[in-house]
N, C-alpha and C. Protein backbone atom coordinates (compact mmCIF):
# COMPACT_ATOMS: atom_id res chain seq x y z
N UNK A 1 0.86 -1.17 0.00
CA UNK A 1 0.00 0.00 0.00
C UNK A 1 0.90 1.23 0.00
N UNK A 2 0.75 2.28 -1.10
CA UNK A 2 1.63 3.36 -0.95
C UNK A 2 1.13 4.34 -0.12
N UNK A 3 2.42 5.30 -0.04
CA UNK A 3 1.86 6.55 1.60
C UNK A 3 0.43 7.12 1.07
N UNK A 4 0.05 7.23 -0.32
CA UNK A 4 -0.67 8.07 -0.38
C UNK A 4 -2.36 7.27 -0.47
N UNK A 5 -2.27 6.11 -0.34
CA UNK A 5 -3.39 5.58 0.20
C UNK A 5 -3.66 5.53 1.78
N UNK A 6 -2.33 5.61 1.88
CA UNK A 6 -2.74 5.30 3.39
C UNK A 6 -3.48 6.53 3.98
N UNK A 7 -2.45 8.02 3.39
CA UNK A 7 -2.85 9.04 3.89
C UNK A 7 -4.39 9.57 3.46
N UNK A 8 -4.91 9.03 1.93
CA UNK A 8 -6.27 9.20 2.12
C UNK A 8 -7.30 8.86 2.66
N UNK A 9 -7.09 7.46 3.34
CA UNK A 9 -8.17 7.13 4.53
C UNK A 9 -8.01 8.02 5.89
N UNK A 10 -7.09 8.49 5.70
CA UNK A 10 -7.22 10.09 7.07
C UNK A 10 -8.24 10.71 6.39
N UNK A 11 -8.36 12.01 7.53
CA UNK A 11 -8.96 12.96 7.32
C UNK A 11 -8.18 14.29 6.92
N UNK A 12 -6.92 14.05 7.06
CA UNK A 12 -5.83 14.49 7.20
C UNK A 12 -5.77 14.35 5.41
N UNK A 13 -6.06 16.01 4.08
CA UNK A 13 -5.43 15.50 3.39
C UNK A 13 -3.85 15.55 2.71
N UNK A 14 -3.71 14.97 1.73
CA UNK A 14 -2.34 14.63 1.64
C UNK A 14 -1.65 16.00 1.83
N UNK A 15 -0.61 16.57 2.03
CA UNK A 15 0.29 17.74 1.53
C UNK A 15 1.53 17.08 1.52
N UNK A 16 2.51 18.08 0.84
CA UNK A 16 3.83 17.91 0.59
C UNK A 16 4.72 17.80 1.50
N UNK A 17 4.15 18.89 2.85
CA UNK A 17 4.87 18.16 4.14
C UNK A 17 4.62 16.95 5.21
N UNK A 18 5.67 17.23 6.28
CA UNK A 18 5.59 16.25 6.61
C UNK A 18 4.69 16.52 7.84
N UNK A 19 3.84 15.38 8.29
CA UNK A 19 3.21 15.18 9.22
C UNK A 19 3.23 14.73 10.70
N UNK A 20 3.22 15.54 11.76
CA UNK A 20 3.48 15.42 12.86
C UNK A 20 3.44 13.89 13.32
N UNK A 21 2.46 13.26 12.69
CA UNK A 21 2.27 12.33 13.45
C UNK A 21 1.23 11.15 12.40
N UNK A 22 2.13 9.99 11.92
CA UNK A 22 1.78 8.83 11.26
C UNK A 22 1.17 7.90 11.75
N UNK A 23 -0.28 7.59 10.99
CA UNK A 23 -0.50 6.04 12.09
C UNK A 23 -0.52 5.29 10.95
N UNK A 24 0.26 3.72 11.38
CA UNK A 24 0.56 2.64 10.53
C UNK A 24 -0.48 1.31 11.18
N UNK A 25 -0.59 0.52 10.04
CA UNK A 25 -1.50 -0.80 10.93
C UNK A 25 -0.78 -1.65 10.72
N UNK A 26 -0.14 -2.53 11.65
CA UNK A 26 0.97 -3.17 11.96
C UNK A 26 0.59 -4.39 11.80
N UNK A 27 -0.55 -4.57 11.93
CA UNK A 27 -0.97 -6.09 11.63
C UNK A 27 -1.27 -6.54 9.75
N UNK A 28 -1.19 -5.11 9.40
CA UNK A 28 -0.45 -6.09 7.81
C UNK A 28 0.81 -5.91 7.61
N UNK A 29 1.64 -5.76 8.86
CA UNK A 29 3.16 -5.73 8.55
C UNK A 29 3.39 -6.98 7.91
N UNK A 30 4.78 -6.91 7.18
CA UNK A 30 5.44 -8.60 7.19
C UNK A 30 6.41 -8.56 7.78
N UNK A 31 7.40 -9.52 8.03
CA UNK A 31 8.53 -10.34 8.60
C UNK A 31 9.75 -9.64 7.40
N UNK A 32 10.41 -9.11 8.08
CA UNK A 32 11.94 -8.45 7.40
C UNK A 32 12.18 -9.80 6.45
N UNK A 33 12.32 -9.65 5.57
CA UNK A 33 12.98 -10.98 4.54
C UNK A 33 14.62 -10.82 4.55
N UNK A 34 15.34 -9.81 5.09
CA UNK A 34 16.28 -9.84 4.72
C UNK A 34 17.15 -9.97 6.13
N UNK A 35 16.36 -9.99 7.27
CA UNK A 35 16.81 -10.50 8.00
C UNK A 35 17.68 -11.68 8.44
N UNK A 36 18.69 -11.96 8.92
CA UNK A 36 19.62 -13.36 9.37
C UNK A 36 20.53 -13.47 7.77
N UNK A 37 20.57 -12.80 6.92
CA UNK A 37 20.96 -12.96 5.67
C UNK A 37 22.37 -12.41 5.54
N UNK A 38 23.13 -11.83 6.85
CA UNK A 38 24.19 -11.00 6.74
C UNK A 38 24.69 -11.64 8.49
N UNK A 39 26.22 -11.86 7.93
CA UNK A 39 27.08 -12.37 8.98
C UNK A 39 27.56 -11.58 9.51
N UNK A 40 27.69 -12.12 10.84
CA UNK A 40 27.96 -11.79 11.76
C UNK A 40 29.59 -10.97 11.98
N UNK A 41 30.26 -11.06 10.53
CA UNK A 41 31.55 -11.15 10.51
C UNK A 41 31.35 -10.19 9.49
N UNK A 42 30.69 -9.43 8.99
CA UNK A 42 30.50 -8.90 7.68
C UNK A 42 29.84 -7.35 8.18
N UNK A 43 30.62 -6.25 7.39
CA UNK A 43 30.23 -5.07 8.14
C UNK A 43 29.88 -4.29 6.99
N UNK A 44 28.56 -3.23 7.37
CA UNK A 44 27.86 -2.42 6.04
C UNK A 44 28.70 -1.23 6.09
N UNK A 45 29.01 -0.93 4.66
CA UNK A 45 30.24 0.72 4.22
C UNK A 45 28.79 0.84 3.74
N UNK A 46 28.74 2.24 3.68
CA UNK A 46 27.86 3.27 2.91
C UNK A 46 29.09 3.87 1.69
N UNK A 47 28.86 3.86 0.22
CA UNK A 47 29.29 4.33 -0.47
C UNK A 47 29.00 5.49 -1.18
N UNK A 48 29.83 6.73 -1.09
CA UNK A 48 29.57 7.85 -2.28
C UNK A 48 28.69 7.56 -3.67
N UNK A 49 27.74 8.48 -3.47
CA UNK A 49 26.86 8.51 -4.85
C UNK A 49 27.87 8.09 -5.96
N UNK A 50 29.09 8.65 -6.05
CA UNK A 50 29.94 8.57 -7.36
C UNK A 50 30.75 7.34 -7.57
N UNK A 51 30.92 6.91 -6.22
CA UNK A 51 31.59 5.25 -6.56
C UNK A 51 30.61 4.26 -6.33
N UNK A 52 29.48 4.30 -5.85
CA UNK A 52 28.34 3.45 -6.06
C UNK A 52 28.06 3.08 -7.48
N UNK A 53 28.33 4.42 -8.67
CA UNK A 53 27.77 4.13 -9.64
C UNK A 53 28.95 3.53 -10.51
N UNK A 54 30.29 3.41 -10.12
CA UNK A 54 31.55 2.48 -10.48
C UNK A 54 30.99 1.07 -9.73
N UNK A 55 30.44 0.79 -8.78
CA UNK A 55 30.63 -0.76 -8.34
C UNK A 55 28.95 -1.11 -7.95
N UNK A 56 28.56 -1.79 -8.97
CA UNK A 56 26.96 -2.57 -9.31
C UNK A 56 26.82 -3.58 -7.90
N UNK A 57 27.94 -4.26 -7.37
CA UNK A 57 27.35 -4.92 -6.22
C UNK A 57 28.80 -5.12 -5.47
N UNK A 58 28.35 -5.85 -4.40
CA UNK A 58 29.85 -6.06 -3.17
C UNK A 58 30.56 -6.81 -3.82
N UNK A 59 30.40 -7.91 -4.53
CA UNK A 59 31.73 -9.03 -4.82
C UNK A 59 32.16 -8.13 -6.23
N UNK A 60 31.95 -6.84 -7.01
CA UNK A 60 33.27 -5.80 -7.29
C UNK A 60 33.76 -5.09 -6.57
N UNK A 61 32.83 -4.56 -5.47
CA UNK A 61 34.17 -3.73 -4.00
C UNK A 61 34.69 -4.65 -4.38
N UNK A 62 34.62 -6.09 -3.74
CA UNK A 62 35.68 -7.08 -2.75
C UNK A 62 36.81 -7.20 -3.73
N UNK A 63 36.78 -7.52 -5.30
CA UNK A 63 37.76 -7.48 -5.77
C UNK A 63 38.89 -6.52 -6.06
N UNK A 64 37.98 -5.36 -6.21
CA UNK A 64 39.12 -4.04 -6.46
C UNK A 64 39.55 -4.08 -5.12
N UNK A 65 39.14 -3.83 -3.78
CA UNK A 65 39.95 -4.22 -2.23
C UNK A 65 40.86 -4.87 -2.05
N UNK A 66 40.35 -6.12 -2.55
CA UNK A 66 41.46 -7.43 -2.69
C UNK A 66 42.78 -6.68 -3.32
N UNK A 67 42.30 -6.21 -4.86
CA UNK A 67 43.35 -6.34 -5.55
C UNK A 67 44.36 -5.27 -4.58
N UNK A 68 43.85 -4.18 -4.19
CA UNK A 68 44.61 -3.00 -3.63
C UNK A 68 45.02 -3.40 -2.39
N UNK A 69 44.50 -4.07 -1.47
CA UNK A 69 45.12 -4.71 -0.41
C UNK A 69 46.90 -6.10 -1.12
N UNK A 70 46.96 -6.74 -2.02
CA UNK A 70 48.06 -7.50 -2.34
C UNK A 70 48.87 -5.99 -2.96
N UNK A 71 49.03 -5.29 -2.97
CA UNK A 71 49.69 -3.85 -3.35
C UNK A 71 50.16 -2.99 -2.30
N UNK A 72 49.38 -3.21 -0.95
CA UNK A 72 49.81 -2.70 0.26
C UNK A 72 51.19 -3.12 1.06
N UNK A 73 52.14 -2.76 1.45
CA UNK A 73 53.47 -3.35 2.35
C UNK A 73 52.82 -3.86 3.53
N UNK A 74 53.66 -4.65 3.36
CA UNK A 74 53.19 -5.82 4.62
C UNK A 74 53.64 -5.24 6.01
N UNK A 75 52.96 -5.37 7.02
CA UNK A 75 53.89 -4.59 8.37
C UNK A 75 54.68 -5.84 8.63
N UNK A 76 55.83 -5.75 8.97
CA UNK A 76 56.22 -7.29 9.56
C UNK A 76 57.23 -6.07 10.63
C-alpha cells in the first residue's frame, strides 16, 4: 500500500509536508525478509553517490579491495 493511500483514509489531506504524526497498521506488517541474511563477521560501508555508480554490487568492491590490499606493504 503506498503513503498516499494510506494518507487518504485520514482525514488528514495529503500535503507535501511532513506530518506530525503517522499512524501505521501493523498487523499487515510482514517479517523483514532480509533478515539473518548477513554475517555476523560482515560489516555495512555506505558508499559515495559517485563510486556506487563504479561498483553494481559487493563481490566488485571485494575485488578491487582485494586487488589493492596485495599492493599494500606488509607490516612485519
Amino acid at each position: 500500500m503506498t503513503m498516499k493511500k494510506l494518507l487518504s483514509k485520514n482525514t488528514t489531506p495529503p500535503s507535501e509536508e511532513m506530518l506530525e504524526e503517522y499512524h501505521f497498521d501493523y498487523e499487515k506488517a510482514k517479517p523483514n525478509r532480509f533478515v539473518g541474511q548477513t554475517d555476523e563477521n560482515r560489516i555495512v560501508v555506505i558508499l559515495d553517490p559517485d563510486i556506487a555508480a563504479v561498483f553494481k554490487n559487493s563481490d566488485s568492491v571485494n575485488t578491487v579491495l582485494r586487488a589493492i590490499i596485495q599492493t599494500m606493504p606488509r607490516g612485519e
